[in-house]
PDB file of N, CA and C in Angstrom:
ATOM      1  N   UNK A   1       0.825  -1.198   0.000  1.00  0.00           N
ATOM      2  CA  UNK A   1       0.000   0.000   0.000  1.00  0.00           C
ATOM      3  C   UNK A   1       0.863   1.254   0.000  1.00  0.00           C
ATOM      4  N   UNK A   2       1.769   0.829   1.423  1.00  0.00           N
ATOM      5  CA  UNK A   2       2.756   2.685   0.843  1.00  0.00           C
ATOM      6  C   UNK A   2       3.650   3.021  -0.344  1.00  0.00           C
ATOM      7  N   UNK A   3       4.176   1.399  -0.857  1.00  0.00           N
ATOM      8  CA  UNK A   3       4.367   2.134  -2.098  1.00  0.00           C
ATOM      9  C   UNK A   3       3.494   2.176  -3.104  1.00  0.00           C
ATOM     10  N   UNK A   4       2.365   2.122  -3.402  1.00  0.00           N
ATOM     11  CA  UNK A   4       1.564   2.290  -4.151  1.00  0.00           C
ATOM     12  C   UNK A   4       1.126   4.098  -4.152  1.00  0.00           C
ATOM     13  N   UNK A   5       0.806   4.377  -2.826  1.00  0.00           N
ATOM     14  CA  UNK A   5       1.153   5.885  -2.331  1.00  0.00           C
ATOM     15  C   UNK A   5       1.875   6.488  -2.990  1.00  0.00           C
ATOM     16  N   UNK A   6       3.365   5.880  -2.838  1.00  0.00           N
ATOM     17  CA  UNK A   6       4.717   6.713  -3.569  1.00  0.00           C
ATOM     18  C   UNK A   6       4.481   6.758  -4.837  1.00  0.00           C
ATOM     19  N   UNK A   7       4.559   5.831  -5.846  1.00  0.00           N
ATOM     20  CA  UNK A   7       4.164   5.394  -7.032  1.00  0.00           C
ATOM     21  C   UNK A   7       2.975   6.628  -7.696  1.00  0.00           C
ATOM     22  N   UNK A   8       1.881   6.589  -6.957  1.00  0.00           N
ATOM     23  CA  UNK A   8       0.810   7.563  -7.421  1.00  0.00           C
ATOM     24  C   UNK A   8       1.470   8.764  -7.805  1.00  0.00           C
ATOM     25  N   UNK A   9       2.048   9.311  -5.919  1.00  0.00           N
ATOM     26  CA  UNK A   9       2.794  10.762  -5.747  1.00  0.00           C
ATOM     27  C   UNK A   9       3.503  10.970  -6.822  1.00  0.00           C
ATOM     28  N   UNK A  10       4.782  10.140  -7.494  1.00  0.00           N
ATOM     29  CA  UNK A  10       5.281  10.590  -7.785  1.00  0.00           C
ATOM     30  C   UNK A  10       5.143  10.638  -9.558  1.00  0.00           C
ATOM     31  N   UNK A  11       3.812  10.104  -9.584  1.00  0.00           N
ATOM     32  CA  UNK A  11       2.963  10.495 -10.792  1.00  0.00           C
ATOM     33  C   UNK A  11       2.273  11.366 -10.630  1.00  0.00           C
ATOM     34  N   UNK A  12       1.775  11.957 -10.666  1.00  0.00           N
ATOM     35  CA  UNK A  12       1.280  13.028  -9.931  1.00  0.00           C
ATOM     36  C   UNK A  12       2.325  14.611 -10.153  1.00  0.00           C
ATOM     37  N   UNK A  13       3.482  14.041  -9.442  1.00  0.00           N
ATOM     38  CA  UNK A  13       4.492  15.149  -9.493  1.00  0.00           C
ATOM     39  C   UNK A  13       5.125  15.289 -10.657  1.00  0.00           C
ATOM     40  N   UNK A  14       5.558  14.249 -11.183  1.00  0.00           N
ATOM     41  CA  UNK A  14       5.692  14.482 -13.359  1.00  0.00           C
ATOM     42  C   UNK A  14       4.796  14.594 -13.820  1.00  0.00           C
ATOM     43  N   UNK A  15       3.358  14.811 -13.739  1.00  0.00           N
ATOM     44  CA  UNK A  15       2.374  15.294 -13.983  1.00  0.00           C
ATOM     45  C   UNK A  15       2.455  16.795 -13.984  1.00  0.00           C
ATOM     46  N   UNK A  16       2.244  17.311 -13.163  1.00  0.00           N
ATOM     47  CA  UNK A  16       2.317  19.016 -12.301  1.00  0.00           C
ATOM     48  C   UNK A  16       3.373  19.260 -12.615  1.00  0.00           C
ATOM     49  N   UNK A  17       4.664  19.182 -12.675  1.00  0.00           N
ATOM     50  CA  UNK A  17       5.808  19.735 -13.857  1.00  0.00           C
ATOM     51  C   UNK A  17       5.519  19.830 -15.186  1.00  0.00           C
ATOM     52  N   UNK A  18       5.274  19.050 -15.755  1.00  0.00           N
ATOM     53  CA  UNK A  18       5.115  18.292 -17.161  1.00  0.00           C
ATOM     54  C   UNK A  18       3.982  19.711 -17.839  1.00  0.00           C
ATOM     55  N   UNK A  19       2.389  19.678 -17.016  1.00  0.00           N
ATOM     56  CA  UNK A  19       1.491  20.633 -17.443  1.00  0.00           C
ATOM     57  C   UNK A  19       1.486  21.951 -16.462  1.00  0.00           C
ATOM     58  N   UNK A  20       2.001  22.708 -15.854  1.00  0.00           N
ATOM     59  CA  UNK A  20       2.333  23.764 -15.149  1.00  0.00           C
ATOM     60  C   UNK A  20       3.274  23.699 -14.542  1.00  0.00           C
ATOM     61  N   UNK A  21       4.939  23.873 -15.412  1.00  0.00           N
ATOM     62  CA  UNK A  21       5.803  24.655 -15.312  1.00  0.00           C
ATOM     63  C   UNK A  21       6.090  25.838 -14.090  1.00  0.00           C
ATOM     64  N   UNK A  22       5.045  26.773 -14.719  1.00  0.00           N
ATOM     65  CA  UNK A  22       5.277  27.935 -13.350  1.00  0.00           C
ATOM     66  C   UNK A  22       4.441  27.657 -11.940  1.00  0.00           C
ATOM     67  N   UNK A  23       3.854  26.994 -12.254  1.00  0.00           N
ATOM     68  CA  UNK A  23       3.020  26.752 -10.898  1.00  0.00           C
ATOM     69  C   UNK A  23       4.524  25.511 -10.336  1.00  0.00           C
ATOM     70  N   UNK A  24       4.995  25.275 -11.028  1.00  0.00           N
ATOM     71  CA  UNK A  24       5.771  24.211  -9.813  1.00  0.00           C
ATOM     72  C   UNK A  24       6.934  25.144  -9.532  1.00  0.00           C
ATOM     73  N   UNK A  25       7.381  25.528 -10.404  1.00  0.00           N
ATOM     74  CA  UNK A  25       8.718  26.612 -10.296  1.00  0.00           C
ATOM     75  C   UNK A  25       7.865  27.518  -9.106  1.00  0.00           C
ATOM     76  N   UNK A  26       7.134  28.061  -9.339  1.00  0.00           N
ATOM     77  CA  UNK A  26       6.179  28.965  -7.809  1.00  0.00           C
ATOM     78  C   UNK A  26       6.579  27.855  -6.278  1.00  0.00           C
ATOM     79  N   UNK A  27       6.173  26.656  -6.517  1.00  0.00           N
ATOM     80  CA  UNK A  27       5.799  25.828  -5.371  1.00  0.00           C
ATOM     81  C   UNK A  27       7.277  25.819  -4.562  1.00  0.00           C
ATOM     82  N   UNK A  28       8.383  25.633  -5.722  1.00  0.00           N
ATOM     83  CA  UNK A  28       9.538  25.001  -5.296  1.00  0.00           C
ATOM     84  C   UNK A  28      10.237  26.376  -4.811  1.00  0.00           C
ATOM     85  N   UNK A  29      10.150  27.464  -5.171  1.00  0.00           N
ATOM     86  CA  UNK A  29      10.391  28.884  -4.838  1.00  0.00           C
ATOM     87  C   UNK A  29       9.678  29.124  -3.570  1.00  0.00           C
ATOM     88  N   UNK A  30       8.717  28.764  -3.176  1.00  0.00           N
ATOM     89  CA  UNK A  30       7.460  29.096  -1.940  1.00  0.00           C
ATOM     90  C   UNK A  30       8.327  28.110  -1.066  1.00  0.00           C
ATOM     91  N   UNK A  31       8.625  26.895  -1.353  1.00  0.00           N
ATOM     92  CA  UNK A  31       9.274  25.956  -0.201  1.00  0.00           C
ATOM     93  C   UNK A  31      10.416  26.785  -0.185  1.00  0.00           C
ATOM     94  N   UNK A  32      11.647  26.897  -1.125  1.00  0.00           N
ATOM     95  CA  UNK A  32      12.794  27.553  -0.398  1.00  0.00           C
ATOM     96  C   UNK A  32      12.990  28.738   0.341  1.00  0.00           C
ATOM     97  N   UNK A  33      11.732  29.405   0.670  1.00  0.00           N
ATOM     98  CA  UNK A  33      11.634  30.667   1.161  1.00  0.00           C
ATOM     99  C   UNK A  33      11.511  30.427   2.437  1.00  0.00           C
ATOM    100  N   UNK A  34      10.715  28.991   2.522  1.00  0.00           N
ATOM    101  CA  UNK A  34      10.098  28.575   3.968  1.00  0.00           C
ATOM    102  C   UNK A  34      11.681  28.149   4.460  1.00  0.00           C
ATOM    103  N   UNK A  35      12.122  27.300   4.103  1.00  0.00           N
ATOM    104  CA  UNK A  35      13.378  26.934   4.308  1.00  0.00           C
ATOM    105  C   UNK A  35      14.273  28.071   4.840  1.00  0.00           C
ATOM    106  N   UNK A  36      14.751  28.812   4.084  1.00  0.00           N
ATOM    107  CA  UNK A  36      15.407  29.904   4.444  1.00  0.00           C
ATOM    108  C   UNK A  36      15.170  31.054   5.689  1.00  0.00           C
ATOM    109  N   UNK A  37      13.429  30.928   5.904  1.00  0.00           N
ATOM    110  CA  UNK A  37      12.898  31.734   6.437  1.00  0.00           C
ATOM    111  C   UNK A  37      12.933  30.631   8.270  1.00  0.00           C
ATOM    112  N   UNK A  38      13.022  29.370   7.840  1.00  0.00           N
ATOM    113  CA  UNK A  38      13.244  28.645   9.247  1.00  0.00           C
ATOM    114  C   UNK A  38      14.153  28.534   9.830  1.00  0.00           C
ATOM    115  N   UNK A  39      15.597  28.551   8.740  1.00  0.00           N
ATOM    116  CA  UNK A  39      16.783  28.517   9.034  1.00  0.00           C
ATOM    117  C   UNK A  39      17.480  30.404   9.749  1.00  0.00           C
ATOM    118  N   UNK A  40      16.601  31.352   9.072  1.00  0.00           N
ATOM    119  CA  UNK A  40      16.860  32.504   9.819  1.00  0.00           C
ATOM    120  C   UNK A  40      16.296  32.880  11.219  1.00  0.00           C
ATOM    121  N   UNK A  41      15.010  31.616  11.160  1.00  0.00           N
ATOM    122  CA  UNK A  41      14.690  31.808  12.540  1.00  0.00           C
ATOM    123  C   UNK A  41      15.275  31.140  14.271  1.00  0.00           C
ATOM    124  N   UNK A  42      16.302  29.865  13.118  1.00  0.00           N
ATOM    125  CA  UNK A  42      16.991  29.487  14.280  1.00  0.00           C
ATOM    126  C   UNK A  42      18.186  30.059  14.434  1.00  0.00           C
ATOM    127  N   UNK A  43      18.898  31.001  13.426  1.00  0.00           N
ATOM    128  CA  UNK A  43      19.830  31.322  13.112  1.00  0.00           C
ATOM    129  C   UNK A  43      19.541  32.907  15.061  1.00  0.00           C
ATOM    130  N   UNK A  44      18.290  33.319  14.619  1.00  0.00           N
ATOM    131  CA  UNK A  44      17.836  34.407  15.423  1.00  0.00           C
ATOM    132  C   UNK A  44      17.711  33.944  16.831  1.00  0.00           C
ATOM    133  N   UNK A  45      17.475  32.732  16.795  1.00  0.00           N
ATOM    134  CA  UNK A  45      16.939  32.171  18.071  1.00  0.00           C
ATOM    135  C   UNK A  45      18.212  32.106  19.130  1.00  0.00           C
ATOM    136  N   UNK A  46      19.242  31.096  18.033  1.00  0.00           N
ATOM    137  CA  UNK A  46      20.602  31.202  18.903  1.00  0.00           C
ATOM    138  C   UNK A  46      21.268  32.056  19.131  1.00  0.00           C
ATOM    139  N   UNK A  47      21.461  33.358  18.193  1.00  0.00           N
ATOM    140  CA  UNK A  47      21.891  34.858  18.467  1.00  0.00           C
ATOM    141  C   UNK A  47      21.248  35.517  19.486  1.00  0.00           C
ATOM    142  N   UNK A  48      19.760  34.957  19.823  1.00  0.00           N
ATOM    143  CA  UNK A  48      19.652  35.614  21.548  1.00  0.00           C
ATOM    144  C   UNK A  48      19.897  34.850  22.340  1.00  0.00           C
ATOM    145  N   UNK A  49      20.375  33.543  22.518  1.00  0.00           N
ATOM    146  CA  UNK A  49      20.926  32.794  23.003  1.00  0.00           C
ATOM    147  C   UNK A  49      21.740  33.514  23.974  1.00  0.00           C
ATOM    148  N   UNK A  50      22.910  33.879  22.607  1.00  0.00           N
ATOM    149  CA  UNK A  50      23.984  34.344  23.046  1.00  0.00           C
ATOM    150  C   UNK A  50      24.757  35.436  23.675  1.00  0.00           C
ATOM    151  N   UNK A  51      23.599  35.897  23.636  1.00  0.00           N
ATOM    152  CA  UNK A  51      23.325  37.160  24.025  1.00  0.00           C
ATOM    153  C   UNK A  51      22.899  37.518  25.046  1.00  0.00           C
TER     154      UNK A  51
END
């Protein structure tokens, strides 16, 4: 069953590349922001740490 899950997903996801381009280029841009934006928040967290 879970890989049947995976299997779907990752049809699904060459799907949504394949017919909207910018909507995934958006998605994958929206995640690295989150990323960046979590990593500045621990980055902030330990600078009052240290402080």
């Amino acid at each position: 069953m879970k890989k049947a899950i995976q299997v779907v997903l990752v049809i699904f996801v060459i799907y949504f590349l394949l017919t909207n381009p910018t909507g995934a280029a958006n998605a994958v841009e929206q995640i690295f922001n989150w990323i960046v934006d979590a990593l500045g928040a621990i980055a902030s967290f330990f600078q009052s740490l240290l402080n």
